[in-house]
C-alpha atoms as a PDB file:
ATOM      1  CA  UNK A   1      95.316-232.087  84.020  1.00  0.00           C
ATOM      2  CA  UNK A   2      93.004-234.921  83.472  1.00  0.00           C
ATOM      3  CA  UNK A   3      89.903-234.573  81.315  1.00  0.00           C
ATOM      4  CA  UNK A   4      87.059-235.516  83.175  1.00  0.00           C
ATOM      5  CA  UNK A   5      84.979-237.233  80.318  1.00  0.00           C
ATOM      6  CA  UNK A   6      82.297-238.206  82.280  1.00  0.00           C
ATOM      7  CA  UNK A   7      81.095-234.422  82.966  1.00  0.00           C
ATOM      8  CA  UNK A   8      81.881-233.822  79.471  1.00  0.00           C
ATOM      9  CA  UNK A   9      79.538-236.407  78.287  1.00  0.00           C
ATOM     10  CA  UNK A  10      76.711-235.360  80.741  1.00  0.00           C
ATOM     11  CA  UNK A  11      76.929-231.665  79.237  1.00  0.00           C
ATOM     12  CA  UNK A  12      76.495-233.039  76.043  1.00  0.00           C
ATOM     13  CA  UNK A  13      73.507-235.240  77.284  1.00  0.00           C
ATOM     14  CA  UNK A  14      72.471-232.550  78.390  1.00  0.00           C
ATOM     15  CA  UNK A  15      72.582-230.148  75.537  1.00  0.00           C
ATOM     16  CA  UNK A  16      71.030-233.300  73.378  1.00  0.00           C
ATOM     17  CA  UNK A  17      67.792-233.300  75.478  1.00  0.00           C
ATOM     18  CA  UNK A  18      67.099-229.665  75.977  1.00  0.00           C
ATOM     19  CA  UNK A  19      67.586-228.687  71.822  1.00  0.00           C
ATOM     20  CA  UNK A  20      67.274-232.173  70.031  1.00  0.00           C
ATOM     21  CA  UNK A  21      63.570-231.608  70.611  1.00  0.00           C
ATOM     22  CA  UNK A  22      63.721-227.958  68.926  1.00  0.00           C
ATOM     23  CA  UNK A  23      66.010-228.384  66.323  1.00  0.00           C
ATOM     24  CA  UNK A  24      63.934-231.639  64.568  1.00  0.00           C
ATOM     25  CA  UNK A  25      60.697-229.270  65.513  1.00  0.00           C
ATOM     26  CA  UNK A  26      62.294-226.587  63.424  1.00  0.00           C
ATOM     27  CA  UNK A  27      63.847-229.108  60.758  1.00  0.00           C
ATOM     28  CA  UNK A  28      59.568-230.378  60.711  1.00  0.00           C
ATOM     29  CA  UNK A  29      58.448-226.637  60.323  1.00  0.00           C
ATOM     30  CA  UNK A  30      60.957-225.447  57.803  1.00  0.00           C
ATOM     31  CA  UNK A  31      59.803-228.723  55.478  1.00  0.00           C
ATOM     32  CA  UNK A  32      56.137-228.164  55.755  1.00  0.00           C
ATOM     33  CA  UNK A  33      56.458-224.551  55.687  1.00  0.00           C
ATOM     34  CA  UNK A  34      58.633-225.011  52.160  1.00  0.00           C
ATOM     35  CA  UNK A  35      56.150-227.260  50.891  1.00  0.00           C
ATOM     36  CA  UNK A  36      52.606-224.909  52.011  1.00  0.00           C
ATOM     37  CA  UNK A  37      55.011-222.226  50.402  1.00  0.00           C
ATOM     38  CA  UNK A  38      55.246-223.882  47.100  1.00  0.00           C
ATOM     39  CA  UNK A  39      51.598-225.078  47.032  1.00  0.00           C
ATOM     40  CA  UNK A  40      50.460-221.532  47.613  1.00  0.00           C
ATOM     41  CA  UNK A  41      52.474-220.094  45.077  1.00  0.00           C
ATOM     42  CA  UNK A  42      50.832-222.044  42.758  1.00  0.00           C
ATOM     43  CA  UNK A  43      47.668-221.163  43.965  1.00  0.00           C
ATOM     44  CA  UNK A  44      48.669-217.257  43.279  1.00  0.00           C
ATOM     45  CA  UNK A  45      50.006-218.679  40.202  1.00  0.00           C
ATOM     46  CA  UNK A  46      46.724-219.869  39.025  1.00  0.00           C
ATOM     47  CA  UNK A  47      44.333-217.112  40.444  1.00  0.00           C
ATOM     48  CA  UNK A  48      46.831-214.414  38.449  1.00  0.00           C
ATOM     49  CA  UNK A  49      46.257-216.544  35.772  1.00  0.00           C
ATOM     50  CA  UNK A  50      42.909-216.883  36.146  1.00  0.00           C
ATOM     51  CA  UNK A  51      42.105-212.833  36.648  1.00  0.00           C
ATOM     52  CA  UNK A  52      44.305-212.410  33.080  1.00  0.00           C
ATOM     53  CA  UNK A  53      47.129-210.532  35.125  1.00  0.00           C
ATOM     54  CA  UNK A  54      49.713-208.812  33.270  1.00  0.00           C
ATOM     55  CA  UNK A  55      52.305-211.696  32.660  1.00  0.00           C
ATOM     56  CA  UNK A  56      55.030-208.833  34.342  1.00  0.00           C
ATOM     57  CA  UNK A  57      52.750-208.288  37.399  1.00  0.00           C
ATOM     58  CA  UNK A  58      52.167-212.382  37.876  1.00  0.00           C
ATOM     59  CA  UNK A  59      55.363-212.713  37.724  1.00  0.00           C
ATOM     60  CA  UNK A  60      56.480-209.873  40.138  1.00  0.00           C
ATOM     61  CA  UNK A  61      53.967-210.847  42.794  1.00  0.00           C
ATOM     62  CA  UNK A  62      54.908-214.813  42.522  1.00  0.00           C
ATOM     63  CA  UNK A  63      58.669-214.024  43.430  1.00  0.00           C
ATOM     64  CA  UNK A  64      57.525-211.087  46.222  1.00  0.00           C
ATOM     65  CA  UNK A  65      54.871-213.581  47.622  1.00  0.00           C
ATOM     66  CA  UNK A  66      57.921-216.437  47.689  1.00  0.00           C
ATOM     67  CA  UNK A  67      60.715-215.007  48.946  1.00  0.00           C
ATOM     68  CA  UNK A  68      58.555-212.833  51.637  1.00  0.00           C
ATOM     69  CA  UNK A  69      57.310-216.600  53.256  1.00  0.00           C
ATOM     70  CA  UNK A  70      60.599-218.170  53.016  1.00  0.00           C
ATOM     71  CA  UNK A  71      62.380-215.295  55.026  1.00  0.00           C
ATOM     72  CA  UNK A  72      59.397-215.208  57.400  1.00  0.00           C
ATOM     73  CA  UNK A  73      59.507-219.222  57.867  1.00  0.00           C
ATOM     74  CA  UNK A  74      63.352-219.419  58.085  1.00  0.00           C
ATOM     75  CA  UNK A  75      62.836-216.815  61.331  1.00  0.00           C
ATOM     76  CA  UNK A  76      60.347-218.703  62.296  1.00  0.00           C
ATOM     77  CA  UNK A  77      62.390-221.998  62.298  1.00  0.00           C
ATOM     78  CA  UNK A  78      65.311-220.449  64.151  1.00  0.00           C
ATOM     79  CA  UNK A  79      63.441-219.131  66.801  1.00  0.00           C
ATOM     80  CA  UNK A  80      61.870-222.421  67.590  1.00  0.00           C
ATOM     81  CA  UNK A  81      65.187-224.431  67.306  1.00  0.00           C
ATOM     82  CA  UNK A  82      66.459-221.712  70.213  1.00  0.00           C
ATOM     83  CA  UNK A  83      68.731-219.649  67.939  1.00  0.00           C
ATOM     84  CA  UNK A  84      67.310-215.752  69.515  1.00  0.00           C
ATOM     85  CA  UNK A  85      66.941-213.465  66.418  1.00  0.00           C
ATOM     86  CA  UNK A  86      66.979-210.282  68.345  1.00  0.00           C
ATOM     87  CA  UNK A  87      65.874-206.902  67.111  1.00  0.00           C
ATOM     88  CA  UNK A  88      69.149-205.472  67.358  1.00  0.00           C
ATOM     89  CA  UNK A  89      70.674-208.403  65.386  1.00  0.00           C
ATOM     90  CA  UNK A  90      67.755-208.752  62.712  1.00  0.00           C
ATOM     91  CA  UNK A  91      68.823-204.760  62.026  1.00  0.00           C
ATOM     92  CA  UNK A  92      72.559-205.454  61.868  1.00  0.00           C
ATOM     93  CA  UNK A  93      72.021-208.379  59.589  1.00  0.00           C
ATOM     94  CA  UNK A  94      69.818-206.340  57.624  1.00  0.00           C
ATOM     95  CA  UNK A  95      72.449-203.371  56.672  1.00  0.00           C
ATOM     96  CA  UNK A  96      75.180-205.953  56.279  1.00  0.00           C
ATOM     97  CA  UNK A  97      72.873-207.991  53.444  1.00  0.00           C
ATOM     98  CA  UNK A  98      71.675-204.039  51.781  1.00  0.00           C
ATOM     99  CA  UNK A  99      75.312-202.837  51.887  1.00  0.00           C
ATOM    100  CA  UNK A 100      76.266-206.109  49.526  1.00  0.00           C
ATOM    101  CA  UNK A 101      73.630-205.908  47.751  1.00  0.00           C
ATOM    102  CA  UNK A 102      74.136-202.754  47.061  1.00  0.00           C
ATOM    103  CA  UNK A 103      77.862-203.099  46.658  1.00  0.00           C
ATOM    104  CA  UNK A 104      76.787-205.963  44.028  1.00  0.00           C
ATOM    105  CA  UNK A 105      74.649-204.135  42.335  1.00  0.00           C
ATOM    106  CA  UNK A 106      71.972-206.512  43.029  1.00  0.00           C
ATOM    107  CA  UNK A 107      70.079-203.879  45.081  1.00  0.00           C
ATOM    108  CA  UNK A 108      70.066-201.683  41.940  1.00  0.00           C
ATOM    109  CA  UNK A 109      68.595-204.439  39.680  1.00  0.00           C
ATOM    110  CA  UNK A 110      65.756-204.658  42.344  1.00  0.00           C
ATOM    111  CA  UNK A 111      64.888-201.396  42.402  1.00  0.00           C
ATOM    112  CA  UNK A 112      64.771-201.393  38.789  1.00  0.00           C
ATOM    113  CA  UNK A 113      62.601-203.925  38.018  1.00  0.00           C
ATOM    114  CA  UNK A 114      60.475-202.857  40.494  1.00  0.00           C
ATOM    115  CA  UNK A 115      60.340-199.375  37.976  1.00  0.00           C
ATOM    116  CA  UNK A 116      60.114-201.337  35.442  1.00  0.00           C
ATOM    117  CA  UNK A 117      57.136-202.814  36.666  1.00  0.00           C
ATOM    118  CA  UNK A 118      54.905-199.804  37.802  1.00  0.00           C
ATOM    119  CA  UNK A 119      56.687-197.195  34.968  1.00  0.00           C
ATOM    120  CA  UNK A 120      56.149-200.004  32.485  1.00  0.00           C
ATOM    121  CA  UNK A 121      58.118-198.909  29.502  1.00  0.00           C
ATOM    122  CA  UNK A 122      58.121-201.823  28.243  1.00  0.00           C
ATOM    123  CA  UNK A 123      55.875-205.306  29.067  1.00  0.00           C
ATOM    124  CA  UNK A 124      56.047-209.218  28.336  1.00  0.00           C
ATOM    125  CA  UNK A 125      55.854-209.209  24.398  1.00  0.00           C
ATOM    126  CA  UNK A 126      57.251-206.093  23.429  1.00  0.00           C
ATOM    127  CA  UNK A 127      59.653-205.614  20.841  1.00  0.00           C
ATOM    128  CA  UNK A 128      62.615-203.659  21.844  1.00  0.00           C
ATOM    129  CA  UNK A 129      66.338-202.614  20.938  1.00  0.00           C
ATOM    130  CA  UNK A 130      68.725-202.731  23.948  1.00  0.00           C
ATOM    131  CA  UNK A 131      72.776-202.461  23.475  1.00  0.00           C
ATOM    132  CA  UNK A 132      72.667-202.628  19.815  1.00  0.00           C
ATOM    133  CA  UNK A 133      70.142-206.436  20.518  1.00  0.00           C
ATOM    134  CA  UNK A 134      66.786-206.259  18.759  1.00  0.00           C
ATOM    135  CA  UNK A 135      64.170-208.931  20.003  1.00  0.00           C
ATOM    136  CA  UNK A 136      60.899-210.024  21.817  1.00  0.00           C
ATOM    137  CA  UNK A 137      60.626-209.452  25.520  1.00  0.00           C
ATOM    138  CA  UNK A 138      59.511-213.325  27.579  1.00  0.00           C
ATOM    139  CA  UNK A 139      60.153-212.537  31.071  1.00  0.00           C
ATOM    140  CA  UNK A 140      60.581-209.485  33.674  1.00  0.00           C
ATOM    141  CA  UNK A 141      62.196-210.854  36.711  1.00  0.00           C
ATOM    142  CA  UNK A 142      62.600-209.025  39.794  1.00  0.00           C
ATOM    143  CA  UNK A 143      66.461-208.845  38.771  1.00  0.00           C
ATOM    144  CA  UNK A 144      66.488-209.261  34.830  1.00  0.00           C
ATOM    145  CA  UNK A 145      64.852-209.030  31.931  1.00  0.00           C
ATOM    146  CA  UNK A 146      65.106-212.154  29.306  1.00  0.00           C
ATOM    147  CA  UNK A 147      64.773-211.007  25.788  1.00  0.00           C
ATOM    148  CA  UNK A 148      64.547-213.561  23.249  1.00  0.00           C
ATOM    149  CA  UNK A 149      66.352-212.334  19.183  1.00  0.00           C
ATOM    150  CA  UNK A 150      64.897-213.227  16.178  1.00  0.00           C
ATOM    151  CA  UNK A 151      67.997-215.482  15.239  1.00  0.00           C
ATOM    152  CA  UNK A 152      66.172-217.471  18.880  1.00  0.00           C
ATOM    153  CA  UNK A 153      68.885-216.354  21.120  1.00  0.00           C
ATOM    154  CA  UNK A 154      68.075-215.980  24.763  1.00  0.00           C
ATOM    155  CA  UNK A 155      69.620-212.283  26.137  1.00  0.00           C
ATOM    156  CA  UNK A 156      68.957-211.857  30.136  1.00  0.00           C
ATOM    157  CA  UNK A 157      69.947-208.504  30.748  1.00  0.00           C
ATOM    158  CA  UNK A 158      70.044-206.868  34.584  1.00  0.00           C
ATOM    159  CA  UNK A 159      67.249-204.424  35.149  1.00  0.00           C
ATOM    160  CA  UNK A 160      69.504-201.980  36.495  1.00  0.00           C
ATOM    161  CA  UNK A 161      71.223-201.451  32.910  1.00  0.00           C
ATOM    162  CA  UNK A 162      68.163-201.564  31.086  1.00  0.00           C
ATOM    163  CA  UNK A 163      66.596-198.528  33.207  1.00  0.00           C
ATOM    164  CA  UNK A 164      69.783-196.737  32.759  1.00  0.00           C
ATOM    165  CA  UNK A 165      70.401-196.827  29.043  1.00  0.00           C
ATOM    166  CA  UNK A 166      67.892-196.158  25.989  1.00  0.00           C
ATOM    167  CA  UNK A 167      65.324-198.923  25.856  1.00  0.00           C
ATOM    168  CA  UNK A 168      63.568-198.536  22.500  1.00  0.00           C
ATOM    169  CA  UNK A 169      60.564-199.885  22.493  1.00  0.00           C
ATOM    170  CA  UNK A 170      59.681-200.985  18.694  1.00  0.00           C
ATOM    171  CA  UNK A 171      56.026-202.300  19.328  1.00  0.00           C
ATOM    172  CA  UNK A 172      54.406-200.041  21.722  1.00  0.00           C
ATOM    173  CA  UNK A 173      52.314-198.148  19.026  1.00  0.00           C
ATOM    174  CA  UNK A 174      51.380-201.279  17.270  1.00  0.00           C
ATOM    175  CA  UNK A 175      52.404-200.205  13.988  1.00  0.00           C
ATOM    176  CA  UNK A 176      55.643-198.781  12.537  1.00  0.00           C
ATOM    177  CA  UNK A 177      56.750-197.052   9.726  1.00  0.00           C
ATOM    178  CA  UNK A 178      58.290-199.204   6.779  1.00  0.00           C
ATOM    179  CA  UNK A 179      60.889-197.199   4.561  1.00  0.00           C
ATOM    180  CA  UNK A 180      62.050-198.716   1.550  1.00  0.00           C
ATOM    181  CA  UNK A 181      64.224-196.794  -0.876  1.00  0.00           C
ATOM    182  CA  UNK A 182      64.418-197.793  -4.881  1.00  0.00           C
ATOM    183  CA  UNK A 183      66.241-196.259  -7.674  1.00  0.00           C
ATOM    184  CA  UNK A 184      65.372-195.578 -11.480  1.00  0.00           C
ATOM    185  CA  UNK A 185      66.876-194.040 -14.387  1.00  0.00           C
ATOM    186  CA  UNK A 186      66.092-190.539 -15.311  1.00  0.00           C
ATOM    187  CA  UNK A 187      64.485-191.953 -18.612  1.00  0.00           C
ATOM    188  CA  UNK A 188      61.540-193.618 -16.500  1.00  0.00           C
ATOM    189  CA  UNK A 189      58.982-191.172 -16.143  1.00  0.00           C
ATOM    190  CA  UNK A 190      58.339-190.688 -12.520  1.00  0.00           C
ATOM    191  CA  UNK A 191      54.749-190.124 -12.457  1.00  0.00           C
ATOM    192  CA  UNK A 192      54.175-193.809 -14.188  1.00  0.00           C
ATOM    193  CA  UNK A 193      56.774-195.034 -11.471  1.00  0.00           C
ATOM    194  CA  UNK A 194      54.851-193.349  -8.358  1.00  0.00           C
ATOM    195  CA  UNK A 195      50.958-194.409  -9.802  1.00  0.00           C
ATOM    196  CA  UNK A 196      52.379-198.572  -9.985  1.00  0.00           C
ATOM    197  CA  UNK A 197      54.383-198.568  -7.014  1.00  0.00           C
ATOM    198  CA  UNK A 198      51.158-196.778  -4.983  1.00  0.00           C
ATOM    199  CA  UNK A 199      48.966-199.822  -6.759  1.00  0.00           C
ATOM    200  CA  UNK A 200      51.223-202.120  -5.687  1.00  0.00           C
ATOM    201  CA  UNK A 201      50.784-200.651  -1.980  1.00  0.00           C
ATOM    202  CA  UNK A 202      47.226-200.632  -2.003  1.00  0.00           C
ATOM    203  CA  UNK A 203      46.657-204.377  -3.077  1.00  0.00           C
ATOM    204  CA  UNK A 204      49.452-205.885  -0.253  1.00  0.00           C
ATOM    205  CA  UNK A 205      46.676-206.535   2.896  1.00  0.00           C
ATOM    206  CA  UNK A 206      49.914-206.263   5.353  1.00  0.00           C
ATOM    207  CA  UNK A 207      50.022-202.589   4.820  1.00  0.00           C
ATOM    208  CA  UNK A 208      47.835-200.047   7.104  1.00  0.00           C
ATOM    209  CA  UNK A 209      45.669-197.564   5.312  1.00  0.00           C
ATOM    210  CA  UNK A 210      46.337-194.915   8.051  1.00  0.00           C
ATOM    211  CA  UNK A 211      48.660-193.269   8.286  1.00  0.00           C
ATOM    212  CA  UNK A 212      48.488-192.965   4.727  1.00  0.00           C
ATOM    213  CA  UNK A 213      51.309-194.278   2.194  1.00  0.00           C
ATOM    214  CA  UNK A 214      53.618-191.922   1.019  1.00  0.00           C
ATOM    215  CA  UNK A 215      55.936-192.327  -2.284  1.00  0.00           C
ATOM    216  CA  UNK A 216      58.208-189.449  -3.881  1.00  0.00           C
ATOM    217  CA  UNK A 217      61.877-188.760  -4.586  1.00  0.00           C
ATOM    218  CA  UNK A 218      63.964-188.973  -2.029  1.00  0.00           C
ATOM    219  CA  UNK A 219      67.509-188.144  -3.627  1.00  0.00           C
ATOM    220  CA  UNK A 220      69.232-186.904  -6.914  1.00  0.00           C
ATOM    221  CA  UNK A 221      71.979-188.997  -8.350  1.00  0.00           C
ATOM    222  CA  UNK A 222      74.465-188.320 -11.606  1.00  0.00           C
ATOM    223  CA  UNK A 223      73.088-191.147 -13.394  1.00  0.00           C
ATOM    224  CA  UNK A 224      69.506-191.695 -11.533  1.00  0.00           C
ATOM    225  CA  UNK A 225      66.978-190.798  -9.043  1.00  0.00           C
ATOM    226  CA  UNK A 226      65.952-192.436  -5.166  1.00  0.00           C
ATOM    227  CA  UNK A 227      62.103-192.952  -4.836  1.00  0.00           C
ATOM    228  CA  UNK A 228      61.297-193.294  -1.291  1.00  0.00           C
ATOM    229  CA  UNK A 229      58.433-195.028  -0.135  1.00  0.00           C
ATOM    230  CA  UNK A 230      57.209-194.694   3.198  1.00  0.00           C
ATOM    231  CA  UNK A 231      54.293-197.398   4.275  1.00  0.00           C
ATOM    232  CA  UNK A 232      52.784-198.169   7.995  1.00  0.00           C
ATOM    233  CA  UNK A 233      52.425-201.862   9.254  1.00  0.00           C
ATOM    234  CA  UNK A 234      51.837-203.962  12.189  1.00  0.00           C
ATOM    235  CA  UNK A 235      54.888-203.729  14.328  1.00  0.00           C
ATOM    236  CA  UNK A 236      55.188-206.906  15.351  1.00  0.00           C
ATOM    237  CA  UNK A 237      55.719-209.477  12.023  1.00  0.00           C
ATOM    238  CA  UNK A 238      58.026-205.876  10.676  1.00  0.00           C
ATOM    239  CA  UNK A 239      60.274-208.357   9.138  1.00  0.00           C
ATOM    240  CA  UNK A 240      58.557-210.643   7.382  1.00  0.00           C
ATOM    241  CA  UNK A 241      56.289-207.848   6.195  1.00  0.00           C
ATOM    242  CA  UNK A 242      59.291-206.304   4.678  1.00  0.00           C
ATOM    243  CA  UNK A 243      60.351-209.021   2.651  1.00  0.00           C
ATOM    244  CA  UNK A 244      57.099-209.579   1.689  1.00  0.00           C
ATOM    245  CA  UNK A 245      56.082-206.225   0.434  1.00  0.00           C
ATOM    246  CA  UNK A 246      59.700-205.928  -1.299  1.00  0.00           C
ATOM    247  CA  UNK A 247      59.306-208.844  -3.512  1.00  0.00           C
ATOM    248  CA  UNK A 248      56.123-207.539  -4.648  1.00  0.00           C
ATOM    249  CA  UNK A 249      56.857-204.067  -4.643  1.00  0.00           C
ATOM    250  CA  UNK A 250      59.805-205.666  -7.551  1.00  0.00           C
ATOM    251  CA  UNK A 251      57.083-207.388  -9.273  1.00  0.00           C
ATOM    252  CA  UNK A 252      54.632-205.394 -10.079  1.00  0.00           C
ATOM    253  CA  UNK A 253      57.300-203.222 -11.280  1.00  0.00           C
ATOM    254  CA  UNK A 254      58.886-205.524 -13.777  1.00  0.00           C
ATOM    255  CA  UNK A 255      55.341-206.421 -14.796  1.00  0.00           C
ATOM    256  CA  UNK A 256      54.358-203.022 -15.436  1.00  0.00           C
ATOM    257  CA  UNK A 257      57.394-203.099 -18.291  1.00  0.00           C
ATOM    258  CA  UNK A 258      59.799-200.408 -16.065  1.00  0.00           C
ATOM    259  CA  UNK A 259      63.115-201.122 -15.697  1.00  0.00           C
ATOM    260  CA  UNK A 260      65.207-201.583 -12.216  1.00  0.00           C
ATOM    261  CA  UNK A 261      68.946-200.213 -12.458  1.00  0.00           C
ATOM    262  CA  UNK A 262      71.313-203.498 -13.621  1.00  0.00           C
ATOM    263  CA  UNK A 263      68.565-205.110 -15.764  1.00  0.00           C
END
C-alpha cells in the first residue's frame, strides 16, 4: 500500500490553518491573562495592606483570589484554542482531582486552614507549642502553617495535623504565669526570705501587677524547704524575662546577707 503523502500533507495544511490561529490566540490570552493576574494580586495585596487586614486573612484571600483566575483563564484559553471543556468532562475532572486530593491529604490541609482561618485559634504572631516545637507563628497558608523556633528554625507544618492535635497557644492572653522555684535552709527564717524576694518582685518593671505575685512554700525537704514564686508577665519576651528576673531575684538575695544552698 502506498502512502499517499500528498493528502497527508494537505490534512496537515489543513489542520495548521484552521487551529494555528487559536492556539497562538490562546498562547496570547493565557500570557496577558498571567500577567493582569499577577498585577491584580498585588493590587489586593496592597489594598489588604492598606485596610490593616489580618496578615492570616491577606494572605488567605491573595492565594483564593490567585488560584480562582488562573483556573478560570486556563478554561478560558482552552476553549479558545478549540479544546471543548464540556460540562460532563469539567465534573469528571473535578472528582478525579478531589479524590487525589483527598487521597493525598491535600484536601484535608485545605479544609483546615480554611478552619484555621475563620475558628482562628491561633493568628500570625502567636506563640504556640505544636509536637513537642515551641515558637512564633509567620505565615498561615492555605495548606501549612510556618512556625519560626526561638533557636531561628523554620517548622512548616500541614494544617490538617495542626487542627487535629493540641495546638497550645502560649500568647493568646498576653501574659503568662512565670513559676520559679528556690530552695533555703531551714535556719533562714522564711518570713525575711518571702518580704526580700516580694521586694525584689515589685522593683523588676517586666513583672505585671495583676494578677498579683504570689510567694510561699511550695515543698518540704530533709535538709531544706522549696519557696515557690509565682509572677505574671508579658507572654511574648517569656524568656528573656525569665532570665532576667532570675538573676535579680539571686541578687537581691545575696545582698540581703541570706544564703542560697551550696554557698
Amino acid at each position: 500500500m502506498n502512502w499517499d503523502w500528498q493528502k497527508f500533507w494537505d490534512k496537515i495544511q489543513t489542520l495548521i490553518v484552521t487551529y494555528a490561529p487559536k492556539v497562538i490566540i490562546a498562547i496570547i490570552v493565557l500570557i496577558v491573562g498571567f500577567w493582569l493576574i499577577r498585577q491584580l494580586n498585588k493590587w489586593v495585596k496592597k489594598a489588604l495592606m492598606g485596610r490593616k487586614t489580618n496578615p492570616t486573612l491577606r494572605y488567605f484571600l491573595q492565594n483564593l483570589v490567585a488560584i480562582s483566575l488562573q483556573v478560570i483563564l486556563v478554561v478560558m484559553a482552552l476553549q479558545i484554542a478549540g479544546i471543548q471543556v464540556t460540562f460532563l468532562s469539567a465534573i469528571i475532572a473535578g472528582f478525579t482531582v478531589a479524590a487525589g486530593l483527598a487521597l493525598s491529604g491535600t484536601l484535608q490541609n485545605f479544609v483546615s486552614g480554611i478552619l484555621i482561618l475563620f475558628l482562628k485559634p491561633y493568628r500570625v504572631g502567636d506563640n504556640i507549642i505544636i509536637q513537642t516545637q515551641e515558637g512564633t507563628v509567620t505565615a498561615i497558608q492555605l495548606f501549612y502553617t510556618t512556625v519560626l523556633t526561638f533557636d531561628n528554625k523554620t517548622i512548616i507544618v500541614p494544617n490538617g495535623q495542626l487542627s487535629n492535635n493540641v495546638v497550645i497557644n502560649l500568647s493568646r492572653e498576653g501574659k503568662r504565669r512565670l513559676d520559679i522555684e528556690m530552695k533555703f535552709s531551714y535556719g533562714i527564717d522564711i518570713a525575711h526570705v518571702k518580704q526580700v524576694v516580694l521586694d525584689s518582685i515589685h522593683a523588676a518593671k517586666e513583672v505585671l501587677d495583676e494578677p498579683v505575685a504570689r510567694v510561699g512554700v511550695w515543698a518540704l525537704e530533709p535538709d531544706k524547704y522549696a519557696l515557690m514564686i509565682n509572677v505574671w508577665i508579658d507572654a511574648h519576651g517569656f524568656f528573656d524575662t525569665k532570665l532576667l528576673l532570675q538573676e535579680k531575684l539571686i541578687t537581691d538575695i545575696k545582698n540581703a546577707g541570706i544564703k542560697l544552698p551550696g554557698m
